[in-house]
Protein backbone atom coordinates (compact mmCIF):
# COMPACT_ATOMS: atom_id res chain seq x y z
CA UNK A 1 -249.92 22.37 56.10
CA UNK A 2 -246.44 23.32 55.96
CA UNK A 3 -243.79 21.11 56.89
CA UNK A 4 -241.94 23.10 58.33
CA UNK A 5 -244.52 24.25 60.67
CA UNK A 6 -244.89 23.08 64.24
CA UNK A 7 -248.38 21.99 63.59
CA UNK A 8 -247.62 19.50 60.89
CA UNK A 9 -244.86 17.98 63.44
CA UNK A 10 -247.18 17.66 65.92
CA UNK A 11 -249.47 15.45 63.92
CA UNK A 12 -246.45 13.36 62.38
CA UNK A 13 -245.42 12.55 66.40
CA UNK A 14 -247.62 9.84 67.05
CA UNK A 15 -245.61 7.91 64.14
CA UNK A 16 -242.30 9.38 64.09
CA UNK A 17 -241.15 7.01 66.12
CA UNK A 18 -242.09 4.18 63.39
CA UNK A 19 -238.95 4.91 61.33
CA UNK A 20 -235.57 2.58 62.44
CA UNK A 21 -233.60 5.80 62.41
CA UNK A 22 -236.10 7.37 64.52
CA UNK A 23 -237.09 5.93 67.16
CA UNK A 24 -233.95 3.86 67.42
CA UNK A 25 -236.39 1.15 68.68
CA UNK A 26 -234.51 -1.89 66.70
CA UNK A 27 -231.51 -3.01 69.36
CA UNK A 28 -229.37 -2.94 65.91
CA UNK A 29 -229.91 0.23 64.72
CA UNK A 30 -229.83 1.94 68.66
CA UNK A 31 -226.29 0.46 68.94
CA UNK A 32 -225.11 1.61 65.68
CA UNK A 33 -225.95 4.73 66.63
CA UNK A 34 -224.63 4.68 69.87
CA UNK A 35 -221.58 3.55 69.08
CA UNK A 36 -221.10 6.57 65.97
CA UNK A 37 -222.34 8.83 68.87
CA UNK A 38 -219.42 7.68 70.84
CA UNK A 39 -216.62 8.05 68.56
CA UNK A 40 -217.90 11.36 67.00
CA UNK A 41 -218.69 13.29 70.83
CA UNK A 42 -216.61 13.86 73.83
CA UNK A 43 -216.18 11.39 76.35
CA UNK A 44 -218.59 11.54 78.63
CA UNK A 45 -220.02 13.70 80.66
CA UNK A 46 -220.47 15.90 78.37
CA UNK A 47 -223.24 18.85 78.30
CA UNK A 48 -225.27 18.00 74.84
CA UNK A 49 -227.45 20.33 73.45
CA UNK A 50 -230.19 17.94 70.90
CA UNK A 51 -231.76 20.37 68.85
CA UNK A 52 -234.80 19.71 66.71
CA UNK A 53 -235.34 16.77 69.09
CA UNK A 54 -238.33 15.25 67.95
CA UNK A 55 -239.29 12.50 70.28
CA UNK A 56 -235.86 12.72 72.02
CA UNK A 57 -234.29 9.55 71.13
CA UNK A 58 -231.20 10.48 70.26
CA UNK A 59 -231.10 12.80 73.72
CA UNK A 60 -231.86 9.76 75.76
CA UNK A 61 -229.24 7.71 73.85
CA UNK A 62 -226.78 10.58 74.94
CA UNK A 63 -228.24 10.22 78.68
CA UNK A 64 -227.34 6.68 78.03
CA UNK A 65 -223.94 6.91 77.27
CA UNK A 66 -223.52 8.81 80.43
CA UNK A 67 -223.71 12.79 79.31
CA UNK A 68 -226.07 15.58 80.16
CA UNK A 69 -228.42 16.08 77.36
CA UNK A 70 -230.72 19.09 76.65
CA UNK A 71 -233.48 18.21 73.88
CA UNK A 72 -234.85 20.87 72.22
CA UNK A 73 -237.80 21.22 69.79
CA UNK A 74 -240.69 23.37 68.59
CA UNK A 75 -243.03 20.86 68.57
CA UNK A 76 -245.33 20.42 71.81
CA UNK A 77 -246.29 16.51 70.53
CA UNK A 78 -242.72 15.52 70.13
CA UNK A 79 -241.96 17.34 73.44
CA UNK A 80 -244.78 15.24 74.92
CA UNK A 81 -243.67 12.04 73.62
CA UNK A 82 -239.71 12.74 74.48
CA UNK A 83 -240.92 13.60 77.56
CA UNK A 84 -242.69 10.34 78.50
CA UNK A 85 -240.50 8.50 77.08
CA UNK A 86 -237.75 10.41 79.74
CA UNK A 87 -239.78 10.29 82.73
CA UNK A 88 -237.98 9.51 85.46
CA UNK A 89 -234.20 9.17 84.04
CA UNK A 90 -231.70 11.59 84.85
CA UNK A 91 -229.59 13.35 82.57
CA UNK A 92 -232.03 14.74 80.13
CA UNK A 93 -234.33 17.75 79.79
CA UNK A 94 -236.39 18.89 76.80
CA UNK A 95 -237.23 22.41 76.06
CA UNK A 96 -239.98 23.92 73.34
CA UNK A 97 -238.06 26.29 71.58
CA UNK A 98 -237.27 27.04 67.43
CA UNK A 99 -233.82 24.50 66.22
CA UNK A 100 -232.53 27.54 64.02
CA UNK A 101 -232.42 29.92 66.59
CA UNK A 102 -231.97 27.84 70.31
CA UNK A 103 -232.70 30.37 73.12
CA UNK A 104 -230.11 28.13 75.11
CA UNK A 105 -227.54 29.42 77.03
CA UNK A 106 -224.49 30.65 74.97
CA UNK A 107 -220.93 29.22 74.92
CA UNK A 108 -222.15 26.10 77.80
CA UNK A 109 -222.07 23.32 75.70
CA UNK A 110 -219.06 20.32 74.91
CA UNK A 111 -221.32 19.30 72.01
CA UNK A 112 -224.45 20.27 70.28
CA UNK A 113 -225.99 17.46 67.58
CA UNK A 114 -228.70 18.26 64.68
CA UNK A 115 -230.13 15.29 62.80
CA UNK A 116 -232.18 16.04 59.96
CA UNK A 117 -232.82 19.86 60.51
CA UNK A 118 -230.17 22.11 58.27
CA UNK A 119 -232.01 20.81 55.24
CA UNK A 120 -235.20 22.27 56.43
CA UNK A 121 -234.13 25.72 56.97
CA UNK A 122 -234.60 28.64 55.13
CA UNK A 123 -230.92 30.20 56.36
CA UNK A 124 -229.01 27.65 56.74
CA UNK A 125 -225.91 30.31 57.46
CA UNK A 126 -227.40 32.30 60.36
CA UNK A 127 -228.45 28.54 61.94
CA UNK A 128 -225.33 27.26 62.11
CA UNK A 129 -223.90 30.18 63.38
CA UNK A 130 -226.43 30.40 66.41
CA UNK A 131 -225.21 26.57 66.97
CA UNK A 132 -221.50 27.94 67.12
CA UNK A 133 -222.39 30.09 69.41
CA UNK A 134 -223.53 27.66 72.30
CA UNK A 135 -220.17 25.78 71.67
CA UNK A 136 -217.84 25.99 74.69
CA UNK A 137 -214.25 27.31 72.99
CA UNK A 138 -213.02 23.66 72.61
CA UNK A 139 -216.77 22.58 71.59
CA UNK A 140 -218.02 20.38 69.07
CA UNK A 141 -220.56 20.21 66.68
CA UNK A 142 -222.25 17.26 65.19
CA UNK A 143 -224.39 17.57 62.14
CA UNK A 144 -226.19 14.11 60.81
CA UNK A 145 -227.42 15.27 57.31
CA UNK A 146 -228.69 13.77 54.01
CA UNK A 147 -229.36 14.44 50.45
CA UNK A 148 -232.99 12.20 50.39
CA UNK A 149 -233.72 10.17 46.74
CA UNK A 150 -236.84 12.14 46.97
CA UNK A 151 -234.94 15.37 46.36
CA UNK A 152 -235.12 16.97 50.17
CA UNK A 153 -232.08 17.51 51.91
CA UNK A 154 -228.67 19.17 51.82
CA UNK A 155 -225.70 17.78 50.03
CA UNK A 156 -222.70 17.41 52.02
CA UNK A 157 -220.80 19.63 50.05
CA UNK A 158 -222.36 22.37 50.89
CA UNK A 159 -222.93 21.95 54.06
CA UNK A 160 -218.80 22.30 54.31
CA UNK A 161 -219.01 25.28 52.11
CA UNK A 162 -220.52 27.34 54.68
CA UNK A 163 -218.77 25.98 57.68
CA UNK A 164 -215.48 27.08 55.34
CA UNK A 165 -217.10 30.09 55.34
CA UNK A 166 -217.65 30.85 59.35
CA UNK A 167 -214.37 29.54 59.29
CA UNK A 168 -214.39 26.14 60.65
CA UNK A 169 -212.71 23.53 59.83
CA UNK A 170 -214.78 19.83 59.89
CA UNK A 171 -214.80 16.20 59.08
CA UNK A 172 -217.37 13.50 56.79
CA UNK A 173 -218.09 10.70 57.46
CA UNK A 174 -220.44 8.64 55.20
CA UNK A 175 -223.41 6.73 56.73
CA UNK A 176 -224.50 4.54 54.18
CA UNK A 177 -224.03 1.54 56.25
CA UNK A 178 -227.77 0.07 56.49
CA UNK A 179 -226.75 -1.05 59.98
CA UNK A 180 -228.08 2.98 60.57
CA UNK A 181 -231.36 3.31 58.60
CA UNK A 182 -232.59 -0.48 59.44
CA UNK A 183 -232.32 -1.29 55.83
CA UNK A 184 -230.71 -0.18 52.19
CA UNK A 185 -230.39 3.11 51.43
CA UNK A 186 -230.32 4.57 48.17
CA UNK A 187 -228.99 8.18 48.78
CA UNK A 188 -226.05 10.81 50.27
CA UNK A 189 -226.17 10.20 54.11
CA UNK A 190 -223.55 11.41 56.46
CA UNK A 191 -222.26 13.30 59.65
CA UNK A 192 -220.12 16.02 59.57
CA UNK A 193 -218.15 16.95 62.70
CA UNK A 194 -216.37 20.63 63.67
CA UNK A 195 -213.82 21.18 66.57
């Protein structure tokens, strides 16, 4: 089974969650992230597109913080799980749809945030552009990539070579703080930021 396939994410839901940077269950790791999340998005409310979701936590983190998030994935077990784990909070919605190529309303977004999906993709370029394009004018988007030890995953370099090419302009910053993963790491992690 594929990995990138919506089948094989489907079985991995019922332990995605098990991972500190996943599920963002450890109180340590959640407010790590929620404070990066603060510094590198708008002040809230913002209107956050969360695409290739998972099991939303990083949408209901945004909901959290106080901004209007819109989780999107093309798995129907993460959905499921996001979408238990959201019932009854306001602020969030989840939507089955492909990461690379959102069917989300164009240019109505202050933010949109991928974690851990330009490394999977098989045109990296024509994704990121589609992200651009549900940016507001003054809109920003977050990227949280990695370059794994086991050999998956996009260096940050050229991750900034092809926003150079659409023309944007963006920021690193280097995650290797443990205080993120819920332990050492031993590879490139980071977030780049444009707008």
């Amino acid at each position: 089974m594929s990995d990138e396939s919506p089948a094989y994410w489907d079985a991995a839901a019922e332990s995605f969650d098990d991972a500190a940077d996943h599920g963002l269950r450890d109180p340590a790791v959640r407010e790590a992230w929620r404070q990066l999340l603060i510094r590198a998005l708008p002040a809230p409310k913002a209107r956050i597109a969360d695409l290739g979701c998972g099991t939303g936590a990083v949408a209901l983190l945004l909901a959290e913080i106080g901004h209007e998030a819109d989780g999107l994935d093309f798995s129907d077990g993460m959905l499921e799980r996001a979408r238990a784990k959201s019932a009854g909070r306001a602020g969030v919605r989840f939507h089955l749809g492909d990461a690379a190529d959102p069917q989300l309303p164009r240019e109505s977004f202050d933010a949109v945030i991928v974690r851990h999906v330009l490394w999977a993709l098989p045109d990296r370029t024509a994704a990121l552009r589609n992200w651009l394009e549900l940016l507001r004018p003054d809109g920003r988007l977050v990227l949280i990539e990695g370059l794994w030890h086991t050999g998956a995953g996009i260096a940050a370099v050229a991750v900034l070579a092809i926003l150079d090419e659409l023309g944007r302009e963006a920021e690193l910053t280097t995650l290797s703080d443990p205080a993120f993963w819920g332990g050492e790491i031993a590879d490139e992690r980071y977030m780049i930021v444009s707008g």
